[in-house]
C-alpha atoms as a PDB file:
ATOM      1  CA  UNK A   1     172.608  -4.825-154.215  1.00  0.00           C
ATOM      2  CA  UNK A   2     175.345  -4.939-151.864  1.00  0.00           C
ATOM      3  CA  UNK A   3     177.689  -5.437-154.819  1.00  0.00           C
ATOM      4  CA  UNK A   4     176.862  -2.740-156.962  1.00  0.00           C
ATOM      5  CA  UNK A   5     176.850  -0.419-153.929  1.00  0.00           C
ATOM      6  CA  UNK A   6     180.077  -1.375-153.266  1.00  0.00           C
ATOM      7  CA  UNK A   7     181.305  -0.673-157.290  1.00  0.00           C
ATOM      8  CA  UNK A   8     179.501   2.975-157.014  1.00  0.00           C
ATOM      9  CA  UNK A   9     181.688   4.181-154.129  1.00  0.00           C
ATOM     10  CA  UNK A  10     184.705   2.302-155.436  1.00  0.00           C
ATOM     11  CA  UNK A  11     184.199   4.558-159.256  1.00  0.00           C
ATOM     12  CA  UNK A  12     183.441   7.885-157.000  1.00  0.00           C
ATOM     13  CA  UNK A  13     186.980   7.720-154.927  1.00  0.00           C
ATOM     14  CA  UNK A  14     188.645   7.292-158.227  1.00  0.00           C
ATOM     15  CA  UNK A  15     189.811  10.290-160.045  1.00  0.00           C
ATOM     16  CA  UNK A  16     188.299  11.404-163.077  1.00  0.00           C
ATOM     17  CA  UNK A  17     191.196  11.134-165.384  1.00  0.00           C
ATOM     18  CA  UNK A  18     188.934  13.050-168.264  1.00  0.00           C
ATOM     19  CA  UNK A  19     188.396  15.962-166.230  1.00  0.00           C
ATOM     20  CA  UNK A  20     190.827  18.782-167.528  1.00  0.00           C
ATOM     21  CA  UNK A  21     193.698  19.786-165.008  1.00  0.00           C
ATOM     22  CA  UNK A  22     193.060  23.774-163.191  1.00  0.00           C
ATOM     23  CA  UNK A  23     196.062  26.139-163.980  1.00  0.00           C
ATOM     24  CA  UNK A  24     197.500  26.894-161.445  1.00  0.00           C
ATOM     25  CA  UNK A  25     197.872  30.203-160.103  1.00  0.00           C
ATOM     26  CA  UNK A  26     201.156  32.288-160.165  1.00  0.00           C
ATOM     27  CA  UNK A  27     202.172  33.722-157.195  1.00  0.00           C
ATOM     28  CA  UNK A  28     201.398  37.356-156.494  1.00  0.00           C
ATOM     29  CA  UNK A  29     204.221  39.873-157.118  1.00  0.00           C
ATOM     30  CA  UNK A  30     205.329  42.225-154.696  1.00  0.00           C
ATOM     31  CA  UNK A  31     205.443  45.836-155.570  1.00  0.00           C
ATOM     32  CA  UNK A  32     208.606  47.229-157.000  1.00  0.00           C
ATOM     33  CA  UNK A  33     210.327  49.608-155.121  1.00  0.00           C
ATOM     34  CA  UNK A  34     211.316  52.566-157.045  1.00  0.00           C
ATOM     35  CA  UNK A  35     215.243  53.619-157.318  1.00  0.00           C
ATOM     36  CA  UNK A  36     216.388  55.543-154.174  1.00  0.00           C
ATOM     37  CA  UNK A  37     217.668  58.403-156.680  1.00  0.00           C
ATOM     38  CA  UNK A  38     213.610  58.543-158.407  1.00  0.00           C
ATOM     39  CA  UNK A  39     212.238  58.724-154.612  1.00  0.00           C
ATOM     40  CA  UNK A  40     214.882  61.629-154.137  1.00  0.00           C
ATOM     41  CA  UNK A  41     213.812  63.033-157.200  1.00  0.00           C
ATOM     42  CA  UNK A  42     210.480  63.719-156.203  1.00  0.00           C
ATOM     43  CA  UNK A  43     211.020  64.264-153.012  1.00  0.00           C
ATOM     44  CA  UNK A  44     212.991  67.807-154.307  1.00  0.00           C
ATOM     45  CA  UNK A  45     210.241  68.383-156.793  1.00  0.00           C
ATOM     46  CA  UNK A  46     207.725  67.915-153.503  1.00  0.00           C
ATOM     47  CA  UNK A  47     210.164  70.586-151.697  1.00  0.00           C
ATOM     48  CA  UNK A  48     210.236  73.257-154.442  1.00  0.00           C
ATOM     49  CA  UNK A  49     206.714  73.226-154.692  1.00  0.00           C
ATOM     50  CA  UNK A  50     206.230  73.663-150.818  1.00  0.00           C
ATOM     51  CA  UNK A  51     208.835  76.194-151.339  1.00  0.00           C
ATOM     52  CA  UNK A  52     206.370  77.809-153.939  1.00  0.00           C
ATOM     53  CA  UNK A  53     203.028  77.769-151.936  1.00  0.00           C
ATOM     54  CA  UNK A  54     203.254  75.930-148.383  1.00  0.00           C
ATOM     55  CA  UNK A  55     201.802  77.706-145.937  1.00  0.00           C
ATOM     56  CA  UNK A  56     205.881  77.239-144.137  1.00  0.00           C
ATOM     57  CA  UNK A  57     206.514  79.286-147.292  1.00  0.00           C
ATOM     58  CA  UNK A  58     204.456  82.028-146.039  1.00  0.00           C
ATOM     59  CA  UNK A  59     205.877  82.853-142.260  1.00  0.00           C
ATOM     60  CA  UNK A  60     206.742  86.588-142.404  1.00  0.00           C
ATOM     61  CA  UNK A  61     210.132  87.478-142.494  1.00  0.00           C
ATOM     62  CA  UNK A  62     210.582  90.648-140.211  1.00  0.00           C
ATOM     63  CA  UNK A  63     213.158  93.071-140.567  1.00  0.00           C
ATOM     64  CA  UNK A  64     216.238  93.375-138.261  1.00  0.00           C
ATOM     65  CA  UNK A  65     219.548  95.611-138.973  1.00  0.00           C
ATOM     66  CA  UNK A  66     222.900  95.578-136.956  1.00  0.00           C
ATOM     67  CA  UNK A  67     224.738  98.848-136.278  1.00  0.00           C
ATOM     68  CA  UNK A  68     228.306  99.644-134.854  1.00  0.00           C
ATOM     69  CA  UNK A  69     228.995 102.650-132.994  1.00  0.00           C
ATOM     70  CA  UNK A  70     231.818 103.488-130.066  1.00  0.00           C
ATOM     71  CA  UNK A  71     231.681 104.409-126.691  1.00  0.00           C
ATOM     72  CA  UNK A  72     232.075 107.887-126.812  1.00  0.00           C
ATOM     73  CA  UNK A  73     233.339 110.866-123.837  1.00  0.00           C
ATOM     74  CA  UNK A  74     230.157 111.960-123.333  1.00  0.00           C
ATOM     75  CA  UNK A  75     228.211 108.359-123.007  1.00  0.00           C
ATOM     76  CA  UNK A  76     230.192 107.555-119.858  1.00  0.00           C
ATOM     77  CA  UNK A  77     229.081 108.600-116.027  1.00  0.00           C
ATOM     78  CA  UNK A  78     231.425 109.199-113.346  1.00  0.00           C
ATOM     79  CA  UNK A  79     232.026 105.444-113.055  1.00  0.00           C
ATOM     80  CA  UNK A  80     233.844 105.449-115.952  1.00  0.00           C
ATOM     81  CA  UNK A  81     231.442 103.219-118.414  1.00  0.00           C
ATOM     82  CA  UNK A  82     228.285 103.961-120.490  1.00  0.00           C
ATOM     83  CA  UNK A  83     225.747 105.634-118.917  1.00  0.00           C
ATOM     84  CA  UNK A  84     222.002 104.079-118.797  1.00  0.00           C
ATOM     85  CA  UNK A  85     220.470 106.251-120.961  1.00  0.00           C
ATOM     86  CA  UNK A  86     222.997 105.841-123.820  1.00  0.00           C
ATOM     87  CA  UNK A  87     221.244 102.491-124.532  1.00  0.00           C
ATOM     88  CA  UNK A  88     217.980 104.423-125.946  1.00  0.00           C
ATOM     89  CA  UNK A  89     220.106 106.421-127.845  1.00  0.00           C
ATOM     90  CA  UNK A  90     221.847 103.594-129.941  1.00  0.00           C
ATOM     91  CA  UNK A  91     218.546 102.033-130.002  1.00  0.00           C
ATOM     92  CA  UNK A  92     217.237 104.910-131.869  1.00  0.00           C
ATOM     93  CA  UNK A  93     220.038 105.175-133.995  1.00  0.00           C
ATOM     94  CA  UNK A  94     219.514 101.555-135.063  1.00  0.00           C
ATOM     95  CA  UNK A  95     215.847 102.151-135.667  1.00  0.00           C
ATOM     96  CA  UNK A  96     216.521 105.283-138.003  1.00  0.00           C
ATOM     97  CA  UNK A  97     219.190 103.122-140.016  1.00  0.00           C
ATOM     98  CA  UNK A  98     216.538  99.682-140.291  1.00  0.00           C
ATOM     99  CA  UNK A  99     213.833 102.462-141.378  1.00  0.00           C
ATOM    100  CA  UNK A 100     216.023 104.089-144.182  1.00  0.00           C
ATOM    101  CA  UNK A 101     216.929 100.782-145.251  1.00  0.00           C
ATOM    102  CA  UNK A 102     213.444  99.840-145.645  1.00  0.00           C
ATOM    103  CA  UNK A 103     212.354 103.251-147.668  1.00  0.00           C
ATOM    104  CA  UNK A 104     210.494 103.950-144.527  1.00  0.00           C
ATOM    105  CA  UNK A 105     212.214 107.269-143.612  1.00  0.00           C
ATOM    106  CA  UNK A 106     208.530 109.531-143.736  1.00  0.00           C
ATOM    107  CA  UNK A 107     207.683 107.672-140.572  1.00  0.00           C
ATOM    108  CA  UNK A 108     209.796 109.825-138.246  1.00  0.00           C
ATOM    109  CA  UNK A 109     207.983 111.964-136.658  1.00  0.00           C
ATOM    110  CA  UNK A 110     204.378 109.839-136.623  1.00  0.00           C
ATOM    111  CA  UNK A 111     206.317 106.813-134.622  1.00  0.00           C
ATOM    112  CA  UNK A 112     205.989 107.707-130.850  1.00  0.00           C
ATOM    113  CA  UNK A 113     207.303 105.084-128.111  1.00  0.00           C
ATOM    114  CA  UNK A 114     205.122 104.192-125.774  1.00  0.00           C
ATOM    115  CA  UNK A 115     207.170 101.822-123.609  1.00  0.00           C
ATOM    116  CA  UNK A 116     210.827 100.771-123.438  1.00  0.00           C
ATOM    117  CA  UNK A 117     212.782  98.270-121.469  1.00  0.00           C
ATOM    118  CA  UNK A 118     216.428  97.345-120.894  1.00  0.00           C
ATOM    119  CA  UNK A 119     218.577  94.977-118.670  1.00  0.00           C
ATOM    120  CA  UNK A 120     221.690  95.559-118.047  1.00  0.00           C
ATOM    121  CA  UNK A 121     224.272  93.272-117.876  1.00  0.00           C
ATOM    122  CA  UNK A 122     228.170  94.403-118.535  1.00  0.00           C
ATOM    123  CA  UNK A 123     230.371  97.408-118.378  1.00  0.00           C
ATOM    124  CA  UNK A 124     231.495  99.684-121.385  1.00  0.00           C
ATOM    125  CA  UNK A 125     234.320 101.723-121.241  1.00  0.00           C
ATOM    126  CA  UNK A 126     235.251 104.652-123.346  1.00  0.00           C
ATOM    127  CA  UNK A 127     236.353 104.082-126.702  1.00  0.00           C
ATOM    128  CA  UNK A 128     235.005 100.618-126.264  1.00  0.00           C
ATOM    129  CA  UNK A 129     233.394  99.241-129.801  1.00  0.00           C
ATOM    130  CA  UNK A 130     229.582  98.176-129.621  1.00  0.00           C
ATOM    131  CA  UNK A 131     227.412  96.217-131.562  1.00  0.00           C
ATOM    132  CA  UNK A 132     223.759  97.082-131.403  1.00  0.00           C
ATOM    133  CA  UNK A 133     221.486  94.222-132.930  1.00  0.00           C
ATOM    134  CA  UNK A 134     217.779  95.388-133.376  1.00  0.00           C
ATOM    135  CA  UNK A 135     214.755  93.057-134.786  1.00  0.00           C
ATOM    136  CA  UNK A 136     211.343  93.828-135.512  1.00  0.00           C
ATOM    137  CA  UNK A 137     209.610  91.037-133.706  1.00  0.00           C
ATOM    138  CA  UNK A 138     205.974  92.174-133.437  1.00  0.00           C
ATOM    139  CA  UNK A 139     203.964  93.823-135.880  1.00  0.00           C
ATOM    140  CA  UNK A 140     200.278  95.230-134.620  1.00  0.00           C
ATOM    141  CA  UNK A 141     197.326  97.063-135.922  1.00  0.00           C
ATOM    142  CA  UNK A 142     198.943 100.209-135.329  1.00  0.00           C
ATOM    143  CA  UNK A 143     201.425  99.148-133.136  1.00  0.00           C
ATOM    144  CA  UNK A 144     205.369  97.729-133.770  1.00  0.00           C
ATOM    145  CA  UNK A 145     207.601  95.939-130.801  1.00  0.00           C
ATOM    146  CA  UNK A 146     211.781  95.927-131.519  1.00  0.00           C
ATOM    147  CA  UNK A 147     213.607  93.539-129.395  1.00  0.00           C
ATOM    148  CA  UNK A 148     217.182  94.747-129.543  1.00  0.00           C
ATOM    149  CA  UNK A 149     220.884  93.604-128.181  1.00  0.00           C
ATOM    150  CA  UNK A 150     223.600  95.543-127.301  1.00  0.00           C
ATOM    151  CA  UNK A 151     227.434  93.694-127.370  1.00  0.00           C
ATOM    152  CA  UNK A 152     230.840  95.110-126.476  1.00  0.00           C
ATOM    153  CA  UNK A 153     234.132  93.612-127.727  1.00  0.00           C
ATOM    154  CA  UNK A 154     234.598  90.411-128.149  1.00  0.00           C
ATOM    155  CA  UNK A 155     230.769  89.498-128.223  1.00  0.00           C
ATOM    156  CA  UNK A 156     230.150  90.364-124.503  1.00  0.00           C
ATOM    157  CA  UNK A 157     226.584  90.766-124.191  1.00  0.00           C
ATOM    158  CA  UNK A 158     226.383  94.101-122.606  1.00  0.00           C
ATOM    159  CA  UNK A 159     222.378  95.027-122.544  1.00  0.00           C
ATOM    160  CA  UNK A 160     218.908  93.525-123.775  1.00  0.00           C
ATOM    161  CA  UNK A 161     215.345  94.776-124.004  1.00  0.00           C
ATOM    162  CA  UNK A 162     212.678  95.719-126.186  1.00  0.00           C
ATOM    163  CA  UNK A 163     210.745  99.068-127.349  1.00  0.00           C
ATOM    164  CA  UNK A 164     207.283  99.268-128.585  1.00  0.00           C
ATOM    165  CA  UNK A 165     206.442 102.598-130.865  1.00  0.00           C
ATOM    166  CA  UNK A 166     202.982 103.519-132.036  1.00  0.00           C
ATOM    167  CA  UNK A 167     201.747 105.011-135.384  1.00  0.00           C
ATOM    168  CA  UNK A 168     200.187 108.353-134.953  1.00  0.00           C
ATOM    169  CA  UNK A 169     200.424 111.319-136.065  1.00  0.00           C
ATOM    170  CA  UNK A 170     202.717 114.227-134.700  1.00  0.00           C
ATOM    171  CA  UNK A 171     199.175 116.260-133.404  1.00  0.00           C
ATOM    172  CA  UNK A 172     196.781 113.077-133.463  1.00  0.00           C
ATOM    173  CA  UNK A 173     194.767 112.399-130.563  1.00  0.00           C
ATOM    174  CA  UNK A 174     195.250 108.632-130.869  1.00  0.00           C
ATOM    175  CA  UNK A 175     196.643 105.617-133.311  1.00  0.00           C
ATOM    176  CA  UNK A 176     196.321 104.639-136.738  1.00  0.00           C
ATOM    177  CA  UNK A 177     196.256 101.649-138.735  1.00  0.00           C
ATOM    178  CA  UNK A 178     199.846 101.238-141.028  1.00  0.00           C
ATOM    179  CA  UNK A 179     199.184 101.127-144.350  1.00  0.00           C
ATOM    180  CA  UNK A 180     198.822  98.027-146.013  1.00  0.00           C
ATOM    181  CA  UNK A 181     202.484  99.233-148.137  1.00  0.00           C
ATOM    182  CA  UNK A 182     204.398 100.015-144.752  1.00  0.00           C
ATOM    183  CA  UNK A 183     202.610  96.626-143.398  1.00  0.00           C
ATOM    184  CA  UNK A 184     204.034  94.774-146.442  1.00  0.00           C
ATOM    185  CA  UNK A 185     207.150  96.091-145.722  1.00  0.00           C
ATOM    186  CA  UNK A 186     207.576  95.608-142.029  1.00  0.00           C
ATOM    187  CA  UNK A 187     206.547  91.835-142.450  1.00  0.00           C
ATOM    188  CA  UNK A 188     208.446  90.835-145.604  1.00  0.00           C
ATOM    189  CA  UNK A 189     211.565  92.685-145.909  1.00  0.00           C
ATOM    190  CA  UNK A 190     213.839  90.572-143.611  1.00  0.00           C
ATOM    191  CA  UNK A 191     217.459  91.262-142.502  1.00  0.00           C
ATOM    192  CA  UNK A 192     219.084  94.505-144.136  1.00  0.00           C
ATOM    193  CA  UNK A 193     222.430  95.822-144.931  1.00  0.00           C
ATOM    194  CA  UNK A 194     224.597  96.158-141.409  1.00  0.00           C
ATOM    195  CA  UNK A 195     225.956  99.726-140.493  1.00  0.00           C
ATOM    196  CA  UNK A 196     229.795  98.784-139.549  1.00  0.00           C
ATOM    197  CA  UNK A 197     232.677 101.002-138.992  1.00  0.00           C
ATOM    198  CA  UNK A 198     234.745 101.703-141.911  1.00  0.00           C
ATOM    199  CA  UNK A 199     238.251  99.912-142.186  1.00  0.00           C
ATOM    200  CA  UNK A 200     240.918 102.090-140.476  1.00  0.00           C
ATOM    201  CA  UNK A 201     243.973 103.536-142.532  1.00  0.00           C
ATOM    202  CA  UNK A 202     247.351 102.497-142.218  1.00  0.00           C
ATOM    203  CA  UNK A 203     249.521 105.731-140.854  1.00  0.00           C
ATOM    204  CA  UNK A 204     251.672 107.281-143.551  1.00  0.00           C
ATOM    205  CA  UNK A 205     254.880 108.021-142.007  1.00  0.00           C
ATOM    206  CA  UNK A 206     256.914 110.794-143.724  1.00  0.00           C
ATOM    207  CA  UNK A 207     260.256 111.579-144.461  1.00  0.00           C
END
């Protein structure tokens, strides 16, 4: 007994050489990378369709103008520079050119301001040329808020503020909505055509 025990664990740790060999496995393959230039590739096509339809596609884009006007004689005080007041004036002059650019002319008269504000910060002088920057920066129910900036020569930043109008009526009692058209308008248009001062003429001397 002891023998044959000994001849059945001898024939189990010897390998079975009938027993067909396993295949052996080939190694997993790592992804391949596509080209830097195909990534690129559809990274534009990923940008022109977020230019299409991404919501950063749909911020407004609010109107603004720039206007150039001088210092005129009657704009100065008895200091000798601009006088507060002349501020709302160019303001206003701004606003009428932004709303002619925009086809928006039939709101004068139905556009009443209802607050305006200004700091002051630099002298202009007579004949001095200025630079008035104004932006539509706020667009309400019935409501519109201008930020504007006012620079002398040279880019000195001579006066900042903002001005808030209203749309009513010349004899209304109260507001009313803009139309969805003049909404559409005072949201989308963006930056318009500046107002600058025409080149001056050479001096023709005569004989």
């Amino acid at each position: 007994m002891r023998e044959w025990a000994r001849a059945s664990a001898a024939a189990e740790a010897r390998p079975d050489r009938t027993a067909r060999p396993r295949p052996v496995e080939a190694p997993a393959q790592a992804p391949v990378q596509a080209p830097a230039q195909a990534t690129a590739g559809a990274a534009a096509e990923g940008d022109a369709g977020c230019a299409a339809g991404c919501p950063e596609a749909l911020v407004p884009r609010l109107p603004s103008v720039v206007v150039e006007r001088r210092v005129e004689w009657p704009d100065t005080d008895a200091a000798g520079h601009y006088h507060h007041s002349t501020v709302v004036r160019w303001v206003e002059a701004a606003e009428a050119v932004l709303l002619r650019r925009l086809g928006l002319a039939h709101l004068f008269g139905s556009t009443p301001r209802v607050h305006f504000e200004a700091d002051y910060r630099a002298r202009l002088w007579f004949g001095e040329a200025v630079r008035i920057e104004l932006s539509v920066a706020k667009v309400g129910s019935s409501s519109l808020t201008y930020v504007f900036t006012v620079q002398g020569e040279e880019g000195v930043e001579a006066a900042t503020g903002r001005m808030v109008i209203a749309h009513s009526a010349a004899r209304a009692t109260g507001t009313t909505p803009w139309p969805a058209d003049v909404r559409e308008v005072l949201t989308k248009s963006g930056p318009q055509a500046p107002e600058l001062f025409a080149l001056p003429t050479r001096d023709v001397e005569h004989c």
